[in-house]
C-alpha atoms as a PDB file:
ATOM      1  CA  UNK A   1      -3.507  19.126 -48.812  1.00  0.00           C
ATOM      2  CA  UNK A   2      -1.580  20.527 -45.788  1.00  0.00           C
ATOM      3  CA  UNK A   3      -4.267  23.010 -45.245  1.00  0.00           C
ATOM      4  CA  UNK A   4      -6.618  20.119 -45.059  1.00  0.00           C
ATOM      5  CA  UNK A   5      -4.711  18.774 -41.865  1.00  0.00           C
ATOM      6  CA  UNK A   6      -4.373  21.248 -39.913  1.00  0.00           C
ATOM      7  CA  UNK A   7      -7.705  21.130 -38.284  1.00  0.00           C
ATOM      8  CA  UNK A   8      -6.693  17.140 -37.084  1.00  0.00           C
ATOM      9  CA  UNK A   9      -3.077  18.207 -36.009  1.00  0.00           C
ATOM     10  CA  UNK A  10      -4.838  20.902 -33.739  1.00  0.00           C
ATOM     11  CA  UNK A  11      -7.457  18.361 -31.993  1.00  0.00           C
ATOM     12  CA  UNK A  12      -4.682  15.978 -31.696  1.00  0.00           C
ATOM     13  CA  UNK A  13      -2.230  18.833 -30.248  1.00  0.00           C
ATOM     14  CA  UNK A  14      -4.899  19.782 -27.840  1.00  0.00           C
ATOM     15  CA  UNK A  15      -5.431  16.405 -26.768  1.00  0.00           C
ATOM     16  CA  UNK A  16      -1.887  15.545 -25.682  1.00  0.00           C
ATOM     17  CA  UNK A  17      -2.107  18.788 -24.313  1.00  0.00           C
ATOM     18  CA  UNK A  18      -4.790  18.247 -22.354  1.00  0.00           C
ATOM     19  CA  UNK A  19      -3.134  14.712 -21.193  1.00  0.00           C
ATOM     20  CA  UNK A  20       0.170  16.264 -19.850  1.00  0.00           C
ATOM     21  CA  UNK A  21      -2.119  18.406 -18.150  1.00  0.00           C
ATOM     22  CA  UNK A  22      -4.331  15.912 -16.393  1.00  0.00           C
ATOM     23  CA  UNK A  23      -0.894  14.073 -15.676  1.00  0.00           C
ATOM     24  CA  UNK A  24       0.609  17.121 -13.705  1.00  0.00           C
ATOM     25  CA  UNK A  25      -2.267  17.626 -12.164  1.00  0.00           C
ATOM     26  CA  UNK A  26      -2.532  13.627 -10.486  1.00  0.00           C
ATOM     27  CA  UNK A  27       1.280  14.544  -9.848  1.00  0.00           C
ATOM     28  CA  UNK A  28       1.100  17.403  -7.731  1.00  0.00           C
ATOM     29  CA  UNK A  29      -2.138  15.535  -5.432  1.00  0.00           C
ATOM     30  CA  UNK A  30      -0.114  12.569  -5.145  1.00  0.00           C
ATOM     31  CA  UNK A  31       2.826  14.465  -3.975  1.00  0.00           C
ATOM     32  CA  UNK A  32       1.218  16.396  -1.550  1.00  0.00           C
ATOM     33  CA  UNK A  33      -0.413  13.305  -0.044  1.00  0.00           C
ATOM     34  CA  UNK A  34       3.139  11.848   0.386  1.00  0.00           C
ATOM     35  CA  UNK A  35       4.790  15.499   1.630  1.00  0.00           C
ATOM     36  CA  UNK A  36       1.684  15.484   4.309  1.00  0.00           C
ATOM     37  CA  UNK A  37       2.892  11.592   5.613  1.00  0.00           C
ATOM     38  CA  UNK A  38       6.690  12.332   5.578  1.00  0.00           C
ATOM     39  CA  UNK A  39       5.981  15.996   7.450  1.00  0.00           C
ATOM     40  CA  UNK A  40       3.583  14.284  10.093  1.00  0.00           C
ATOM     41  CA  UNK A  41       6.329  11.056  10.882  1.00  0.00           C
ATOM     42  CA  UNK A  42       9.431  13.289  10.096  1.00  0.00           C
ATOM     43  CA  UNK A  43      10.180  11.212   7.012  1.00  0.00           C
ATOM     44  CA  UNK A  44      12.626  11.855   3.936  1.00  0.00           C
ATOM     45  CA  UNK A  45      10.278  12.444   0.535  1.00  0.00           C
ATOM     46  CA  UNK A  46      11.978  11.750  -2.653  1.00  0.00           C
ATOM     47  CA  UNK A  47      10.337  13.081  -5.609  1.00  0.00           C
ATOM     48  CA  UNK A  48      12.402  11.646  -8.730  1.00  0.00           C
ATOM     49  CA  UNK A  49      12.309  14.217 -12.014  1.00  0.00           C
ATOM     50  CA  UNK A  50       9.811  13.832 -14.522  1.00  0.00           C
ATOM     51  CA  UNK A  51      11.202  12.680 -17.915  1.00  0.00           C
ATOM     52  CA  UNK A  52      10.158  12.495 -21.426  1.00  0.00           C
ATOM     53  CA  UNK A  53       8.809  16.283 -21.314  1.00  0.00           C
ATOM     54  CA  UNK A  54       6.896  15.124 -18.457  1.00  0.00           C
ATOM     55  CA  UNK A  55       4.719  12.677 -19.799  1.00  0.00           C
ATOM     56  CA  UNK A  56       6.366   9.970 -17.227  1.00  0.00           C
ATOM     57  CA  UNK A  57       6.246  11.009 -13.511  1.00  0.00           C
ATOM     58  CA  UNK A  58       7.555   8.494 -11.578  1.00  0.00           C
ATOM     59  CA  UNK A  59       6.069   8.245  -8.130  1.00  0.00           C
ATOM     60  CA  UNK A  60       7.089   9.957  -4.994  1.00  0.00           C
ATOM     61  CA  UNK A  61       8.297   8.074  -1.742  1.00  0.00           C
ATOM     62  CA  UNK A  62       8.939   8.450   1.715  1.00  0.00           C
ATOM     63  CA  UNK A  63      11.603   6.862   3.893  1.00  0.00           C
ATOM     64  CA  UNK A  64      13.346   6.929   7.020  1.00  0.00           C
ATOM     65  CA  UNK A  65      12.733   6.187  10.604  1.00  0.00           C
ATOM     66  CA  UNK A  66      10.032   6.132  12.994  1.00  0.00           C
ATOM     67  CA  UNK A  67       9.566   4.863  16.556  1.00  0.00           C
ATOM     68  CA  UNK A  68      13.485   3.721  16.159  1.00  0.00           C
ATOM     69  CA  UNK A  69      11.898   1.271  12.872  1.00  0.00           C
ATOM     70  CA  UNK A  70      13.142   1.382   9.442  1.00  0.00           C
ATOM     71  CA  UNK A  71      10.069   2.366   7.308  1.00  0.00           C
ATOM     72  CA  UNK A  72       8.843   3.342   3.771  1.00  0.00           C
ATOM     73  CA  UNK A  73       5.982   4.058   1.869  1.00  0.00           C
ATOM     74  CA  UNK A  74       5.837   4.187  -2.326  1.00  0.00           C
ATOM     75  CA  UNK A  75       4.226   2.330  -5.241  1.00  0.00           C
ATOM     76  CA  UNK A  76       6.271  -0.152  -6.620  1.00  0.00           C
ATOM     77  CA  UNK A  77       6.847  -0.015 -10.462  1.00  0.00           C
ATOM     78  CA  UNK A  78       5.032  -3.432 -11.470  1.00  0.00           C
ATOM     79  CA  UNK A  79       1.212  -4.000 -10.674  1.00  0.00           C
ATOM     80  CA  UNK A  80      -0.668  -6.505  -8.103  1.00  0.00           C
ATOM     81  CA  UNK A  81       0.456  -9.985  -8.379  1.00  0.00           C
ATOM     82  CA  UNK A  82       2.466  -8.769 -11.494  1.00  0.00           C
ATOM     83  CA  UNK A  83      -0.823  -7.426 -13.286  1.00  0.00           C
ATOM     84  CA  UNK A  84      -1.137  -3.835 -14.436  1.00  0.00           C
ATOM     85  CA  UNK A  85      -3.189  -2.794 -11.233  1.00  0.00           C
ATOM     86  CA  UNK A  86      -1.006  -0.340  -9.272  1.00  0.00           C
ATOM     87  CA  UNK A  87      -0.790  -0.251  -5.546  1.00  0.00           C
ATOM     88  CA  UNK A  88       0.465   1.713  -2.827  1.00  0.00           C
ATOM     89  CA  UNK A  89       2.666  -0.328  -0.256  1.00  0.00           C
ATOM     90  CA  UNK A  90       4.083   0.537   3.312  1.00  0.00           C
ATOM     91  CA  UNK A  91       7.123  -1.243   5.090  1.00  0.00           C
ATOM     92  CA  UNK A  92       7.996  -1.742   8.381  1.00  0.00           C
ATOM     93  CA  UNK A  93      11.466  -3.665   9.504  1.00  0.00           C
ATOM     94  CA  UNK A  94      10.999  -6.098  11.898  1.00  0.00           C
ATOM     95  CA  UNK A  95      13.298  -9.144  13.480  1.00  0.00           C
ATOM     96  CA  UNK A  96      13.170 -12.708  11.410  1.00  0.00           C
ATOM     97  CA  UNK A  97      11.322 -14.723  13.870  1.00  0.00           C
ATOM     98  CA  UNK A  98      10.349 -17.121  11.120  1.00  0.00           C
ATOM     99  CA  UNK A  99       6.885 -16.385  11.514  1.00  0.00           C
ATOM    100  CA  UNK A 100       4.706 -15.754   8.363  1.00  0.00           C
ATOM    101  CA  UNK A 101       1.350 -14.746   7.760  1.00  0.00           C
ATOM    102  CA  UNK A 102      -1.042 -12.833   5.609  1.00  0.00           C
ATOM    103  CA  UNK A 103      -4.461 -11.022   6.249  1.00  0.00           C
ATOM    104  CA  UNK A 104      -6.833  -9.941   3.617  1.00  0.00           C
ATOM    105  CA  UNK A 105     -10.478  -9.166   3.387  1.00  0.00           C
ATOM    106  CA  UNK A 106     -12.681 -12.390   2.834  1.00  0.00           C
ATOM    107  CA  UNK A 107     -13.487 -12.895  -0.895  1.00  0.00           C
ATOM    108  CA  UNK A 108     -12.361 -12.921  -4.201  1.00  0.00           C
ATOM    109  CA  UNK A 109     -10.655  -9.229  -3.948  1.00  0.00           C
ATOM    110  CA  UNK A 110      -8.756 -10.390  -1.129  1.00  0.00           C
ATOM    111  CA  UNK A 111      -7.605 -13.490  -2.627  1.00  0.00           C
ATOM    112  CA  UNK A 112      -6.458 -11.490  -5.706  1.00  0.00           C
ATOM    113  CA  UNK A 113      -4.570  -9.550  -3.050  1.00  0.00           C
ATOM    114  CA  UNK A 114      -2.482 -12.233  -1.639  1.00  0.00           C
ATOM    115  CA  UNK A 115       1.232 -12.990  -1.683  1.00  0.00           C
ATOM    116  CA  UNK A 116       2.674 -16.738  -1.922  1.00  0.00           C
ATOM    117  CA  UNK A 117       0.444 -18.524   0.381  1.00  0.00           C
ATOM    118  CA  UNK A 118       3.303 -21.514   0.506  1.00  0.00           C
ATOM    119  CA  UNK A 119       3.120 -23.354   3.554  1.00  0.00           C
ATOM    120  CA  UNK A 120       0.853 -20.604   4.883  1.00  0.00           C
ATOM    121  CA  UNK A 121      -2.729 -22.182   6.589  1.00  0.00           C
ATOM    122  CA  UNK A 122      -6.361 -20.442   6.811  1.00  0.00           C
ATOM    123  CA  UNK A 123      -6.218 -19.734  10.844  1.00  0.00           C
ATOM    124  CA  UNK A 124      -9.782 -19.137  12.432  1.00  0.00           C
ATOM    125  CA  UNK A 125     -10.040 -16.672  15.807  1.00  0.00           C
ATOM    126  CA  UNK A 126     -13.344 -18.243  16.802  1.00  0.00           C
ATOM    127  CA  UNK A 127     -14.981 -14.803  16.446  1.00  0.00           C
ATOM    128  CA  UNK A 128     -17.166 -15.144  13.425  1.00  0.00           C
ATOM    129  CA  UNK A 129     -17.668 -12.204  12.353  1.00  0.00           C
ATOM    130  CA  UNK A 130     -13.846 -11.211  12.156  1.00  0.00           C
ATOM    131  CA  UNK A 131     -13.415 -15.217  10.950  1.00  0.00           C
ATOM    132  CA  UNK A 132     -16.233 -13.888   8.401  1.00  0.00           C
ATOM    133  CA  UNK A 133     -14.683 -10.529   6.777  1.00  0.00           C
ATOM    134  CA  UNK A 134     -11.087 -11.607   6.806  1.00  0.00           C
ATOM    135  CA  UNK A 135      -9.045 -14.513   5.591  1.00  0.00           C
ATOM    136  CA  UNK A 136      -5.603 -14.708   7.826  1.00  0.00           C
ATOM    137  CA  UNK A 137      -2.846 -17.440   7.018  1.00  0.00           C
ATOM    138  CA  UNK A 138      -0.076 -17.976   8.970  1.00  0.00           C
ATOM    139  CA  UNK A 139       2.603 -20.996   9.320  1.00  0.00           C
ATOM    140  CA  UNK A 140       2.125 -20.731  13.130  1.00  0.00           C
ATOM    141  CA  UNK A 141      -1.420 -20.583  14.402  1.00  0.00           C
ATOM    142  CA  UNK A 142      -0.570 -20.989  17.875  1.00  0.00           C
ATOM    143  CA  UNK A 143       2.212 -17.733  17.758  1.00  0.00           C
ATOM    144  CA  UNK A 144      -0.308 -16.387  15.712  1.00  0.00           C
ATOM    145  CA  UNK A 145      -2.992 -16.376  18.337  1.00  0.00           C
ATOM    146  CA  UNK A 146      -0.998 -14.831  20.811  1.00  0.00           C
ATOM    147  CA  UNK A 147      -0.241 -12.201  18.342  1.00  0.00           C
ATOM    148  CA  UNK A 148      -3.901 -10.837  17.525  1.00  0.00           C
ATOM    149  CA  UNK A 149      -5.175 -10.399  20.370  1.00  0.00           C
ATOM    150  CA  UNK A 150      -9.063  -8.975  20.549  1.00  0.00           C
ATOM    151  CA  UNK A 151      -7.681  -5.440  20.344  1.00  0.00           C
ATOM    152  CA  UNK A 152      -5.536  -5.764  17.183  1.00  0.00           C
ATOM    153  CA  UNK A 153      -8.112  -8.143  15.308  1.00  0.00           C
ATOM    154  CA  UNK A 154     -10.568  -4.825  15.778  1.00  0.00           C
ATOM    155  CA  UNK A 155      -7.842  -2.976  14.665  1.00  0.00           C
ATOM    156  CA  UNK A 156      -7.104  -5.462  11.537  1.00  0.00           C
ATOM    157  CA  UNK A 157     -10.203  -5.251  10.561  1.00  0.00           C
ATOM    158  CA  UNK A 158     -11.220  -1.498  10.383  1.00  0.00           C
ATOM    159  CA  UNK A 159      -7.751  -1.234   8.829  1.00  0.00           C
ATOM    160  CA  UNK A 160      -8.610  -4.162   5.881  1.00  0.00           C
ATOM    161  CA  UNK A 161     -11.932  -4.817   5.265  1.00  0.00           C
ATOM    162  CA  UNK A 162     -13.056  -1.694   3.409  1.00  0.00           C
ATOM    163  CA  UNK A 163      -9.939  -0.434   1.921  1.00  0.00           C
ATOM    164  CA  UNK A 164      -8.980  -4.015   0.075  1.00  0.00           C
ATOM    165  CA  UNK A 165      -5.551  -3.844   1.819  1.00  0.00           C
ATOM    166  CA  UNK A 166      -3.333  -6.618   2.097  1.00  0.00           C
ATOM    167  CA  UNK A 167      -1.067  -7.214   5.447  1.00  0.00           C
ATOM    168  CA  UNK A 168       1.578 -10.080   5.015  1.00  0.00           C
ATOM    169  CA  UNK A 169       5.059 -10.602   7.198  1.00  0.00           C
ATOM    170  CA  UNK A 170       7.791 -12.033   5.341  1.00  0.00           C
ATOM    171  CA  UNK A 171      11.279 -12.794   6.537  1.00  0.00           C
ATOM    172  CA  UNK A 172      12.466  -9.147   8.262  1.00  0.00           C
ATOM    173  CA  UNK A 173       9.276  -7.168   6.266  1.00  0.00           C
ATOM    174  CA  UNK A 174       6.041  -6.409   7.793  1.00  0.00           C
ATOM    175  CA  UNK A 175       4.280  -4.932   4.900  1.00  0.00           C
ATOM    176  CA  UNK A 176       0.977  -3.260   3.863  1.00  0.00           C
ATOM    177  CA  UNK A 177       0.062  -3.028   0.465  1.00  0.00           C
ATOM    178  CA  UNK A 178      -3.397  -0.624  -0.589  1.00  0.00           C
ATOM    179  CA  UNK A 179      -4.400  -1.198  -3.856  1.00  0.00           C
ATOM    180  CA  UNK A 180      -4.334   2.397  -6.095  1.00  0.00           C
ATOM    181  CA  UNK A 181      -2.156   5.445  -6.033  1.00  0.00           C
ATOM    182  CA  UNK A 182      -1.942   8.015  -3.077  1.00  0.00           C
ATOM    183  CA  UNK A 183      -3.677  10.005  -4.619  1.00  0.00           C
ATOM    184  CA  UNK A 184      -6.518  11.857  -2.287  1.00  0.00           C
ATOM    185  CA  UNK A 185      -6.442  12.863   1.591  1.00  0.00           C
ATOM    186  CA  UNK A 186      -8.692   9.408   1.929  1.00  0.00           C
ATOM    187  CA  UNK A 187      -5.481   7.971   1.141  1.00  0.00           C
ATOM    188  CA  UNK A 188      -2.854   9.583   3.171  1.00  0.00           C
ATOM    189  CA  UNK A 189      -5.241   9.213   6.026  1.00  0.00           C
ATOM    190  CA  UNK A 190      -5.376   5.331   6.155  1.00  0.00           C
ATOM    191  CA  UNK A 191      -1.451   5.055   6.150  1.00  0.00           C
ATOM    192  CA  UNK A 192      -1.028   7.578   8.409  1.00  0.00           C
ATOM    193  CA  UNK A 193      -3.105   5.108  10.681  1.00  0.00           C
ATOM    194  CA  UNK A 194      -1.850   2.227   9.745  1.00  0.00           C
ATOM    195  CA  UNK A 195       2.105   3.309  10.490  1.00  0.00           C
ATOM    196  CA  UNK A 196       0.599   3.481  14.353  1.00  0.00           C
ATOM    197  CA  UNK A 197      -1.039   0.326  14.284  1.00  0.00           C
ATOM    198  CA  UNK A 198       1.814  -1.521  12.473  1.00  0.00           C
ATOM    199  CA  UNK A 199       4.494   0.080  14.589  1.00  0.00           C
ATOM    200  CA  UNK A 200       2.411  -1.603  17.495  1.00  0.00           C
ATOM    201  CA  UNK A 201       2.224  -4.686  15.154  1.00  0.00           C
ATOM    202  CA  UNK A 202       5.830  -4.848  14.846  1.00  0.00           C
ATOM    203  CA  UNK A 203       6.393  -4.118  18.390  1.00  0.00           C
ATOM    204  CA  UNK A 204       4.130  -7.360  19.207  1.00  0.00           C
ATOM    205  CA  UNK A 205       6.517  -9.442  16.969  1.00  0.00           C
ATOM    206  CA  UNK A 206       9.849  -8.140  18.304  1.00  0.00           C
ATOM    207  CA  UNK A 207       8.877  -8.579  22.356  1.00  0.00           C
END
């Protein structure tokens, strides 16, 4: 009878074999991506120790200081909106001016994306084509507007509209969350961008 087994407990050996393998592998991509952000900013990367033989990686993170702003990048443990879908989010501190406000693309996918609206309200630039691909809330339309100026709504938009991220400010927090892992150069590119063009972003709100 035991002989009779042994052929199943192979398959089944090289199968979780083959999953701890495929699990290192997405392990050592994703920490490279985040080793390339924290060597080009001069961040700290924290790579917590596998567990469980190392079937459970948890995810690398950078932190530290940039342009004289607290900042961070890492994948918080529970999913989108508290779903299973994953995401990749970047902080930036900023003053409290009170001012709140999201940006997402235009659509389903972006509304998926978004935070508490609250008391936030759909404000319009009167460009409609940016009015078109993304949805922007804020509880201050008129600080708003002064805010996104031509120049940062391009900028908004070639950082949103493909890549499905989210921007929302919150109390001291100006935050950018990607949905996915870090996983690919694709990746590390866009939030190498976007820490420039938040920076500025944050620079904006604190003048």
């Amino acid at each position: 009878m035991f002989w009779q087994i042994i052929p199943a407990l192979l398959l089944l050996a090289c199968v979780i074999g083959l999953y701890w393998w495929l699990l290192q592998q997405s392990s050592v991509r994703i920490y490279r991506q985040y080793q390339s952000i924290a060597k080009q900013f001069e961040l700290e990367l924290t790579a917590p120790d596998a567990a469980l033989a190392g079937f459970v990686r948890p995810e690398p993170f950078v932190h530290g200081h940039y342009q004289g702003r607290e900042i961070s990048i890492s994948a918080p443990g529970k999913g989108l909106q508290n779903t299973r879908q994953t995401e990749t989010v970047l902080k930036i501190a900023v003053a409290d001016t009170g001012l709140r406000m999201q940006i997402a693309k235009s659509g389903l996918v972006g509304r998926l994306g978004q935070r508490d609206r609250g008391e936030k309200k759909r404000w319009l630039s009167g460009d409609v084509e940016f009015d078109r691909a993304l949805d922007v809330r804020s509880n201050d339309g008129v600080r708003l507007a002064m805010l996104l100026s031509l120049e940062m709504q391009q900028k908004m938009r070639a950082l949103l509209e493909s890549s499905g991220a989210t921007l929302y400010l919150g109390g001291s927090v100006l935050a950018l969350a990607r949905p996915g892992l870090l996983g690919d150069e694709a990746g590390s590119k866009f939030f190498k961008e976007a820490v420039d063009v938040l920076c500025h972003l944050a620079d904006l709100l604190d003048a």
